[in-house]
Protein backbone atom coordinates (compact mmCIF):
# COMPACT_ATOMS: atom_id res chain seq x y z
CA UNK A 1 182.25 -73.46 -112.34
CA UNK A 2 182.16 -71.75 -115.58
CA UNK A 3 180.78 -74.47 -117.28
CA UNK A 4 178.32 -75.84 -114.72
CA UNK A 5 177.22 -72.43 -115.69
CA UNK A 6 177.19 -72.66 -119.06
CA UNK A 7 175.16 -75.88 -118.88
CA UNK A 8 172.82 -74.61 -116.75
CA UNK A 9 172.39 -71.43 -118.63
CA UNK A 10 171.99 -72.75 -121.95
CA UNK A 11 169.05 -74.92 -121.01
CA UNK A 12 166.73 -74.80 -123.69
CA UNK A 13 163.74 -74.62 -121.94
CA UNK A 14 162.76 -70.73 -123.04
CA UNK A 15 163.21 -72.05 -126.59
CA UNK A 16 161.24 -75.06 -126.78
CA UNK A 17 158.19 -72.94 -124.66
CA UNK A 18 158.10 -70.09 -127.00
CA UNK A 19 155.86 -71.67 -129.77
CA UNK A 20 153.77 -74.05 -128.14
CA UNK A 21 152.67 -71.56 -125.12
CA UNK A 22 151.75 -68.64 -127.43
CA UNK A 23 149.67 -71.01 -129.63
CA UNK A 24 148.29 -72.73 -126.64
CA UNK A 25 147.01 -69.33 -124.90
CA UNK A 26 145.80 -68.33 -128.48
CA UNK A 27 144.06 -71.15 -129.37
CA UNK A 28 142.35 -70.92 -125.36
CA UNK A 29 141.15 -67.22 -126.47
CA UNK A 30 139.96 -68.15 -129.48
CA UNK A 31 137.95 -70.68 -127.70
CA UNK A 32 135.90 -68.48 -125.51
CA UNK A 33 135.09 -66.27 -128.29
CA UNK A 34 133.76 -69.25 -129.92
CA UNK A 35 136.80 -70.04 -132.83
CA UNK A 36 137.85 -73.57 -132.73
CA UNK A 37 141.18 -73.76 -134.36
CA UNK A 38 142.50 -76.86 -134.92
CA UNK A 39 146.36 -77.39 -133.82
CA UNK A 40 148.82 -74.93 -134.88
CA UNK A 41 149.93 -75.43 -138.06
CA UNK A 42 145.89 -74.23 -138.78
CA UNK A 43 146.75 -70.76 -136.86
CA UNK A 44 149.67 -70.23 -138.97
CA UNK A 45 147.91 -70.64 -142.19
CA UNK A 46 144.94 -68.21 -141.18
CA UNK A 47 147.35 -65.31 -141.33
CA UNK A 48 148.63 -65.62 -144.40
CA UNK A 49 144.86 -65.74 -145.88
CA UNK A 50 144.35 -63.27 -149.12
CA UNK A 51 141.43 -64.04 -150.51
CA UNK A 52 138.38 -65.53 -148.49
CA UNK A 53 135.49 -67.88 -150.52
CA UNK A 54 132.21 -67.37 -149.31
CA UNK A 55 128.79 -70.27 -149.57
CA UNK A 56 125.65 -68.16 -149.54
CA UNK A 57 122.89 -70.35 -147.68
CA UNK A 58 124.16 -70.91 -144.41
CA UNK A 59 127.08 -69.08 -144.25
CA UNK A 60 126.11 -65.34 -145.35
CA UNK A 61 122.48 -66.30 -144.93
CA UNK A 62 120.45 -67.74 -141.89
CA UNK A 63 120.29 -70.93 -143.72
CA UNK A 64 116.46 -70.89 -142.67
CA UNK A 65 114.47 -70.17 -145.74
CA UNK A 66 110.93 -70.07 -146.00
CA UNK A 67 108.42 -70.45 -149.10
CA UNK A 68 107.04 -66.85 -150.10
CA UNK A 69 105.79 -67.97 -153.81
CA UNK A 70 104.31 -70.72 -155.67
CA UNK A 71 103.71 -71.17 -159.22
CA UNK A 72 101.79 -73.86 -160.80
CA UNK A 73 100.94 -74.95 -164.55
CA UNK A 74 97.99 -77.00 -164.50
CA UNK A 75 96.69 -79.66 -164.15
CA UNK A 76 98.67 -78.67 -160.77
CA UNK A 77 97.47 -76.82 -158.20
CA UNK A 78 99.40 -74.59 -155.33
CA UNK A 79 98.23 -77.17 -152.85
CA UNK A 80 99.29 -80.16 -154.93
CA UNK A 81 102.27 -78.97 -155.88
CA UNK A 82 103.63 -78.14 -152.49
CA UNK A 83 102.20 -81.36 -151.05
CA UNK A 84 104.64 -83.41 -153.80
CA UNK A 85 107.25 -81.49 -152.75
CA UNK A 86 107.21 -81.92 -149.57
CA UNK A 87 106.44 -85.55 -149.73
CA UNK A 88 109.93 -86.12 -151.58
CA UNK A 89 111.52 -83.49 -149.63
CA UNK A 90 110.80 -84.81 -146.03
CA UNK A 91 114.07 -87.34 -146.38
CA UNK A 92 116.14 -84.22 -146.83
CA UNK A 93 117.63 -82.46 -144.04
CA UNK A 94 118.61 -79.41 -146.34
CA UNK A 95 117.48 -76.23 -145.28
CA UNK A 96 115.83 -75.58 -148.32
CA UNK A 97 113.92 -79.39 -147.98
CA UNK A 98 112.96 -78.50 -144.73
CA UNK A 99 111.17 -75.08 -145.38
CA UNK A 100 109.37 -77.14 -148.19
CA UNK A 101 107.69 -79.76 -145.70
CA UNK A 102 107.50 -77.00 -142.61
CA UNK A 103 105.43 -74.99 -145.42
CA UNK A 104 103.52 -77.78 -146.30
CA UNK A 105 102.79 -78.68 -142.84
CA UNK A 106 101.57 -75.39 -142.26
CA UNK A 107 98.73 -75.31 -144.74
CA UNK A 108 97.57 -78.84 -143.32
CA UNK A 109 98.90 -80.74 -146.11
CA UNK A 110 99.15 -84.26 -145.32
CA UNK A 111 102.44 -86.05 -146.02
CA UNK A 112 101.62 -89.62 -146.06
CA UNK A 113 103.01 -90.98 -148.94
CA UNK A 114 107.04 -91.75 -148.71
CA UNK A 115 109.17 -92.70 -151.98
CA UNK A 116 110.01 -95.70 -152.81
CA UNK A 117 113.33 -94.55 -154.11
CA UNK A 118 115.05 -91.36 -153.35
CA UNK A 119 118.75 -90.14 -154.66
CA UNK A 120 119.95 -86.97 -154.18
CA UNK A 121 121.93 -85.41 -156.51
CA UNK A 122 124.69 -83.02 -154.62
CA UNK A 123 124.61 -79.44 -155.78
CA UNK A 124 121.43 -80.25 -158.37
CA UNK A 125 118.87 -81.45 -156.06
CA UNK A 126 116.65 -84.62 -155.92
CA UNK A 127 115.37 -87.56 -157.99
CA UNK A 128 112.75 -89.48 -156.56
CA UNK A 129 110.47 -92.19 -157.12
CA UNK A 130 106.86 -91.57 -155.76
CA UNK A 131 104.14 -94.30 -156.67
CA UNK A 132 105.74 -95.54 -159.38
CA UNK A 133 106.22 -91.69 -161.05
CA UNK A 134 109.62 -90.16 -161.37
CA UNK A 135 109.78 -87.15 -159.44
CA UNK A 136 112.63 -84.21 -160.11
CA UNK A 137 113.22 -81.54 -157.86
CA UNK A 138 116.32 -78.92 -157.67
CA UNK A 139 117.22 -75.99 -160.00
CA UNK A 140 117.12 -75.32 -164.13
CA UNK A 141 119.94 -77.20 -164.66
CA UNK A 142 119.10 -80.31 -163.52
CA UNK A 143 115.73 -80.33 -165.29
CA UNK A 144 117.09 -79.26 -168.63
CA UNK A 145 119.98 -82.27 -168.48
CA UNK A 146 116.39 -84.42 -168.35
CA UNK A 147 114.73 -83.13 -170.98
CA UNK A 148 111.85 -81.11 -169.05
CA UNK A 149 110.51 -77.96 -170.64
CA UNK A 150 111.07 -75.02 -168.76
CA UNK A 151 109.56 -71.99 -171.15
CA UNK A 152 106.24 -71.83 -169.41
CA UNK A 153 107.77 -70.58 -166.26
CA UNK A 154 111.30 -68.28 -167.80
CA UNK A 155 109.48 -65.10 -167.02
CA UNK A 156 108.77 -66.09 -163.42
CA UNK A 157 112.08 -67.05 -162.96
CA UNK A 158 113.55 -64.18 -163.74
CA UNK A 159 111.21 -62.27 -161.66
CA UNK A 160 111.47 -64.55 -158.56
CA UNK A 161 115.48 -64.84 -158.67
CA UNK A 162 115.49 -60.77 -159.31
CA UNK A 163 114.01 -60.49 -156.26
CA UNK A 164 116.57 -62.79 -154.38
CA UNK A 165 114.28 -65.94 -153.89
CA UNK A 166 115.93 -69.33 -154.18
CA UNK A 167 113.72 -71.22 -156.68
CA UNK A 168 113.23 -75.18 -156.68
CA UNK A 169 111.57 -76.49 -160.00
CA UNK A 170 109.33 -80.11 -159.53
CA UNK A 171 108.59 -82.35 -162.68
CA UNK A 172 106.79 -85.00 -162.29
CA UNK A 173 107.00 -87.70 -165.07
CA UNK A 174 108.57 -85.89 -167.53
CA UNK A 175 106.43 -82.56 -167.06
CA UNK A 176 106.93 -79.47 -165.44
CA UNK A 177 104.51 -79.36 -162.35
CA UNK A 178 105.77 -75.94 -161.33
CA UNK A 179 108.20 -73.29 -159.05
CA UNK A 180 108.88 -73.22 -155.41
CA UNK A 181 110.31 -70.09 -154.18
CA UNK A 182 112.13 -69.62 -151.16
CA UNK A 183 114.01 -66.52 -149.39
CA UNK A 184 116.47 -66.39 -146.80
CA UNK A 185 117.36 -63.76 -144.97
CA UNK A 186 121.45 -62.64 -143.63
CA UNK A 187 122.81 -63.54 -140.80
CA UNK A 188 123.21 -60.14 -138.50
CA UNK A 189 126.83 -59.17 -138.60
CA UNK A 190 127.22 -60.53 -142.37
CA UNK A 191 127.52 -57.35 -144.46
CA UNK A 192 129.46 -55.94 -141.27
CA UNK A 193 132.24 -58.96 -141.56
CA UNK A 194 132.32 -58.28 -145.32
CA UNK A 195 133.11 -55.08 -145.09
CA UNK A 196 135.84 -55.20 -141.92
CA UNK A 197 137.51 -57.70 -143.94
CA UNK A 198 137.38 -55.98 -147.44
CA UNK A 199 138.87 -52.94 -145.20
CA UNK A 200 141.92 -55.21 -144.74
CA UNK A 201 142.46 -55.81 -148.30
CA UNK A 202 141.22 -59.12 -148.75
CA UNK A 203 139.30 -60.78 -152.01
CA UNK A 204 136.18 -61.74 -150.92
CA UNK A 205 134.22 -63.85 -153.23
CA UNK A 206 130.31 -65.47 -153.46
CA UNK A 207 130.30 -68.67 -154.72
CA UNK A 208 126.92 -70.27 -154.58
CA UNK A 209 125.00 -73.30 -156.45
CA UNK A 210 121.91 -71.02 -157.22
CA UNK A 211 120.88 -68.82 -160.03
CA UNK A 212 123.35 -66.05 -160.53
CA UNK A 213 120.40 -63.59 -159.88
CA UNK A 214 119.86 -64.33 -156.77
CA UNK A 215 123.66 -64.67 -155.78
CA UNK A 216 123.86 -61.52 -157.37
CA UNK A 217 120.70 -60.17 -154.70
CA UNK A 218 122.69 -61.37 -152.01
CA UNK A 219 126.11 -60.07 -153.22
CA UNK A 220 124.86 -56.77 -153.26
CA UNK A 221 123.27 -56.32 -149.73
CA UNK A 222 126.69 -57.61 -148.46
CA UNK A 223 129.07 -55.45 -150.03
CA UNK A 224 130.88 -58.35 -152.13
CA UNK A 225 131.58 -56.69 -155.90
CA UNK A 226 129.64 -58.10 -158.74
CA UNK A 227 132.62 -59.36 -160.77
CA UNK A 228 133.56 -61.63 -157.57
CA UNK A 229 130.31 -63.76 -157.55
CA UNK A 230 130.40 -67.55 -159.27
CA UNK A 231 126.41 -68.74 -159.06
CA UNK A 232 125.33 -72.39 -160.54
CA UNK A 233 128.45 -74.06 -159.52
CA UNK A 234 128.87 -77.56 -158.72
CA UNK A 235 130.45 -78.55 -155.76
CA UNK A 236 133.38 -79.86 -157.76
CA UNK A 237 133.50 -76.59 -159.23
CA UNK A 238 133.96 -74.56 -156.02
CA UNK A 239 136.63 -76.67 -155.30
CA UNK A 240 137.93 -75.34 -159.25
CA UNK A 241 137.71 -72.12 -158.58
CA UNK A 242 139.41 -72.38 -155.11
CA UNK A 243 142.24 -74.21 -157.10
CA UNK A 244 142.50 -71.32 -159.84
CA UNK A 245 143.13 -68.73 -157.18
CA UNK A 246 145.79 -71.10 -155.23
CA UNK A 247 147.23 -71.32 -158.66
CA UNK A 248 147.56 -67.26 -158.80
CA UNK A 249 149.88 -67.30 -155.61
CA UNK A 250 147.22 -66.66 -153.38
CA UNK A 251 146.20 -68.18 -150.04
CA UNK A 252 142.59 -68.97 -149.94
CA UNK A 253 140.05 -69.66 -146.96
CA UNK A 254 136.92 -71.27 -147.90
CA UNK A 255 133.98 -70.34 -145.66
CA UNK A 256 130.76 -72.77 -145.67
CA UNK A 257 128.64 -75.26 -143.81
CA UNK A 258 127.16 -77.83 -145.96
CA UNK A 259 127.95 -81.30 -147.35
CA UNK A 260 128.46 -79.61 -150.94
CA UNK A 261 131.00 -77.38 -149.20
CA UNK A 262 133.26 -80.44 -148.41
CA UNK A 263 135.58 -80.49 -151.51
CA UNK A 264 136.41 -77.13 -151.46
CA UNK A 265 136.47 -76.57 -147.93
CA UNK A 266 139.21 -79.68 -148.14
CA UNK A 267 141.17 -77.61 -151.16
CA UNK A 268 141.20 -74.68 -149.62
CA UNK A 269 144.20 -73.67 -147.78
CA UNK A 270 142.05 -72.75 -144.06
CA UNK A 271 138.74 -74.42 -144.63
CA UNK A 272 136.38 -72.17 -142.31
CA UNK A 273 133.18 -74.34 -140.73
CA UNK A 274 130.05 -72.80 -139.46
CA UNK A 275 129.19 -74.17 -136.38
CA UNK A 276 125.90 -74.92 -137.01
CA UNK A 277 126.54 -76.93 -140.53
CA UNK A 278 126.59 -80.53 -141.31
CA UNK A 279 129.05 -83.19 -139.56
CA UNK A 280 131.51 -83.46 -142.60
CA UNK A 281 132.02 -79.59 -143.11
CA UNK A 282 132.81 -79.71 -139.55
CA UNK A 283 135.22 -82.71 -139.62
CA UNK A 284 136.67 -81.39 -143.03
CA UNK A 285 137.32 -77.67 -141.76
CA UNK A 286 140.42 -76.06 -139.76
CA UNK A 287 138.66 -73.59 -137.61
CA UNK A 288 135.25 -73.89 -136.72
CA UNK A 289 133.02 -70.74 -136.08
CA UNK A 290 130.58 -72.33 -133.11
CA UNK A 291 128.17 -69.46 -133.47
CA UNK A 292 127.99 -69.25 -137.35
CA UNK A 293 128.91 -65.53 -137.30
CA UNK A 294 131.06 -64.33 -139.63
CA UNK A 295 132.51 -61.52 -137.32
CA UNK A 296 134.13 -64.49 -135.62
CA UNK A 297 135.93 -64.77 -138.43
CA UNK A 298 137.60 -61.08 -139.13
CA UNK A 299 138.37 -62.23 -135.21
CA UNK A 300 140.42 -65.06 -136.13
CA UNK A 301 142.40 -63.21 -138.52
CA UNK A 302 143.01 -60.64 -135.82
CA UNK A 303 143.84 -63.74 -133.52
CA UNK A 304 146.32 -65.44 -135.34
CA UNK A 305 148.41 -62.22 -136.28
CA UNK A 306 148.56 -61.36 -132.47
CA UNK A 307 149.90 -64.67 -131.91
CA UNK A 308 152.17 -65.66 -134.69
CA UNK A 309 153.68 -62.00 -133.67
CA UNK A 310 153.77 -63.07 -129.64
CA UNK A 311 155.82 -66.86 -131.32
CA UNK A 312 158.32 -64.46 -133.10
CA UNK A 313 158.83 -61.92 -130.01
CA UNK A 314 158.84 -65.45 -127.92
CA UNK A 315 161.33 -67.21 -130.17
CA UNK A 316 163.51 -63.81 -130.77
CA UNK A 317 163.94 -63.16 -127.18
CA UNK A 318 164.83 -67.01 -126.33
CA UNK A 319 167.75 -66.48 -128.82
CA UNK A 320 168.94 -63.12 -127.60
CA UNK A 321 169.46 -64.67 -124.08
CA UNK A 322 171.78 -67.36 -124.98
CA UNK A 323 173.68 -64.89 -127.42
CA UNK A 324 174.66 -62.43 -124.15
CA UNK A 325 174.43 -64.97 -121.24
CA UNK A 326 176.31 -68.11 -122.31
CA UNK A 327 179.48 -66.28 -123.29
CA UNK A 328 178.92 -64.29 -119.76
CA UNK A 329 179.01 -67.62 -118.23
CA UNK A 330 182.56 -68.78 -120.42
CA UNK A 331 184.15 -65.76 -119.08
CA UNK A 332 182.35 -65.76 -115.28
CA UNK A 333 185.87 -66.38 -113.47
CA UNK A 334 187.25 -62.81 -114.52
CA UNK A 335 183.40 -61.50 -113.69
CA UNK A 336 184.53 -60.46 -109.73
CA UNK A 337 180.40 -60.90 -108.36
CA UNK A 338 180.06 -63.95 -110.58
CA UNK A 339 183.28 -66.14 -109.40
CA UNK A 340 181.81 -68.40 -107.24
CA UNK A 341 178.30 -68.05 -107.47
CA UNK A 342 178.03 -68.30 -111.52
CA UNK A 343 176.05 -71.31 -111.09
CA UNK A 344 173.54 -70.06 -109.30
CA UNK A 345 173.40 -66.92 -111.13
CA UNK A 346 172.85 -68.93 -114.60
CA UNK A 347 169.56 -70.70 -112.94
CA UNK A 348 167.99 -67.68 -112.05
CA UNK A 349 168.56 -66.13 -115.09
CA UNK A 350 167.64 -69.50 -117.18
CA UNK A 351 164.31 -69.43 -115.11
CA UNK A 352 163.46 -66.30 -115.39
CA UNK A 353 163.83 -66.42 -119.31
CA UNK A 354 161.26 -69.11 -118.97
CA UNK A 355 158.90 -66.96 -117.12
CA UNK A 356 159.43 -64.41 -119.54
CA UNK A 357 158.13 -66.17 -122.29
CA UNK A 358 155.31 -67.61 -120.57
CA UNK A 359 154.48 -64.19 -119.74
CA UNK A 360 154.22 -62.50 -122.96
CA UNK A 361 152.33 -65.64 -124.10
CA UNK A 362 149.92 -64.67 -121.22
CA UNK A 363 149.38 -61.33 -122.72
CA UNK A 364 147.41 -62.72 -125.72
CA UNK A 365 144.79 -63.43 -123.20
CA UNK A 366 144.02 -59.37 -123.47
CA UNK A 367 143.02 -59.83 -126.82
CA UNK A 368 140.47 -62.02 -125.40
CA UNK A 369 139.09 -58.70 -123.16
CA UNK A 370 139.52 -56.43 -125.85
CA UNK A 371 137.50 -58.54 -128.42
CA UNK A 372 134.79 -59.05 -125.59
CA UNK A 373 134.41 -55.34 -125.18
């Protein structure tokens, strides 16, 4: 009898639920408050985040720009120059291409000619070939590595970026044609996120491919310090400075949506996808934030502390009931209620050690109602 009820007693069954049932209710409530967290091993690592990477268009921003300045050198004129651009732009799904042809579109401008060769040119921009003229359109850096003067236009560049416009530069064979400008505008709840998560004693940084005055813009409506933005990087190079921090004992999230977020979204050690960025970011990211918020994401941190806390209380629990009930089942015979009935005793008590960690997984789902309220 005494060991019938030891077997029966010892049944692991307590032990091998506490893990998988907490992460399985957590990973449900993360779910309806639109986090998609992939597998488990992902809701370990988002605890242990200390330092979060931020893109800026997309991610802190709407990521739906529109033009609010053009600036031509002649024999260009506004109209001309934001018909090219569009024209080269209109194979681009980039939010920044698209505000260039919805612009265009807007004025009346017709878009009929399509290049014959197009290349884009990840975190630079884009090289085209329209009617047999080479066409260049992205930032300062991309112009300068071909050769294209950019002193007529410094001064409105600095003034532009200063005011937190995105600029895009267009050459055409060789010679400056002029500047695009674009602004976005934050996503609501960004500078809110920032600063719950900065509250928790996290280093947030800005990492962004544009002009560090317009990072800079951004940075500052947000709440991220000055020293913590990185502006003209590659995407190769967020990836770098992901690596440096990993390299400084920290655990790093990177948070963006675009195709020149893949590499460091892939380095990083919880690579955090908007939900409304482009298929790789998504396929390349451990959680995915379906509405794009980034108070989801001060949410998920919340999240996985509740429930890597529930897996220890689970798991700690699951070994205190073997420690006091299997050697009460060795020494059932001198137990006078227990004599005869041990057995039966031992599968109550081994179910309801299951039920009891199914139940405190279950209580996870109130951080579901609390985060709704």
């Amino acid at each position: 009898i005494a060991a019938v009820a030891v077997l029966v007693v010892a049944c692991p069954c307590a032990l091998g639920l506490a893990t998988p049932t907490a992460i399985m209710v957590g990973t449900g409530v993360g779910a309806e408050q639109g986090i998609l967290i992939k597998g488990g091993e992902s809701l370990e690592r988002i605890q242990a985040v200390q330092a979060i990477l931020f893109d800026k268009t997309g991610t802190l921003t709407r990521g739906k720009p529109r033009v609010t300045a053009l600036v031509a050198l002649k024999p260009w004129d506004e109209a001309g120059l934001l018909q090219v651009a569009a024209e080269v732009e209109q194979g681009s799904e980039h939010p920044l291409a698209r505000a260039v042809v919805d612009a265009a579109r807007q004025r009346g401008l017709a878009l009929a000619r399509r290049p014959e060769r197009l290349t884009a040119l990840p975190g630079r921009g884009l090289e085209a070939l329209l009617e047999g003229q080479r066409v260049l359109i992205g930032g300062p850096r991309l112009l300068e590595e071909h050769g294209v003067e950019l002193e007529a236009v410094r001064s409105d560049l600095e003034r532009l970026e200063q005011q937190g416009n995105t600029v895009m530069l267009v050459a055409v064979a060789g010679r400056l044609a002029g500047v695009v400008a674009l602004a976005d505008t934050l996503k609501p709840g960004s500078a809110e996120a920032v600063h719950q998560l900065l509250a928790q004693g996290l280093q947030l940084w800005l990492v962004s491919g544009d002009h560090p005055r317009t990072a800079q813009a951004i940075a500052a409506q947000v709440g991220i310090p000055s020293e913590h933005v990185l502006a003209g990087l590659l995407p190769e190079e967020k990836a770098e400075q992901v690596r440096r921090l990993q390299q400084q004992g920290l655990k790093v999230a990177f948070a963006g949506d675009g195709i020149n977020d893949a590499p460091a979204l892939a380095q990083a050690d919880v690579g955090i996808a908007m939900g409304n960025g482009s298929d790789i970011a998504l396929e390349t990211a451990d959680v995915v934030l379906v509405k794009g918020n980034l108070r989801s994401l001060a949410t998920a941190l919340a999240l996985s502390r509740a429930t890597l806390r529930t897996i220890k209380q689970n798991l700690f629990w699951a070994f205190a009931y073997n420690v006091v009930l299997i050697p009460t089942a060795i020494l059932s015979p001198l137990i006078p209620f227990l004599k005869e009935q041990a057995p039966i005793f031992a599968a109550a008590a081994m179910a309801l050690s299951s039920v009891s960690v199914l139940g405190n997984a279950l209580r996870l789902r109130r951080f579901g109602k609390r985060s709704a309220l």
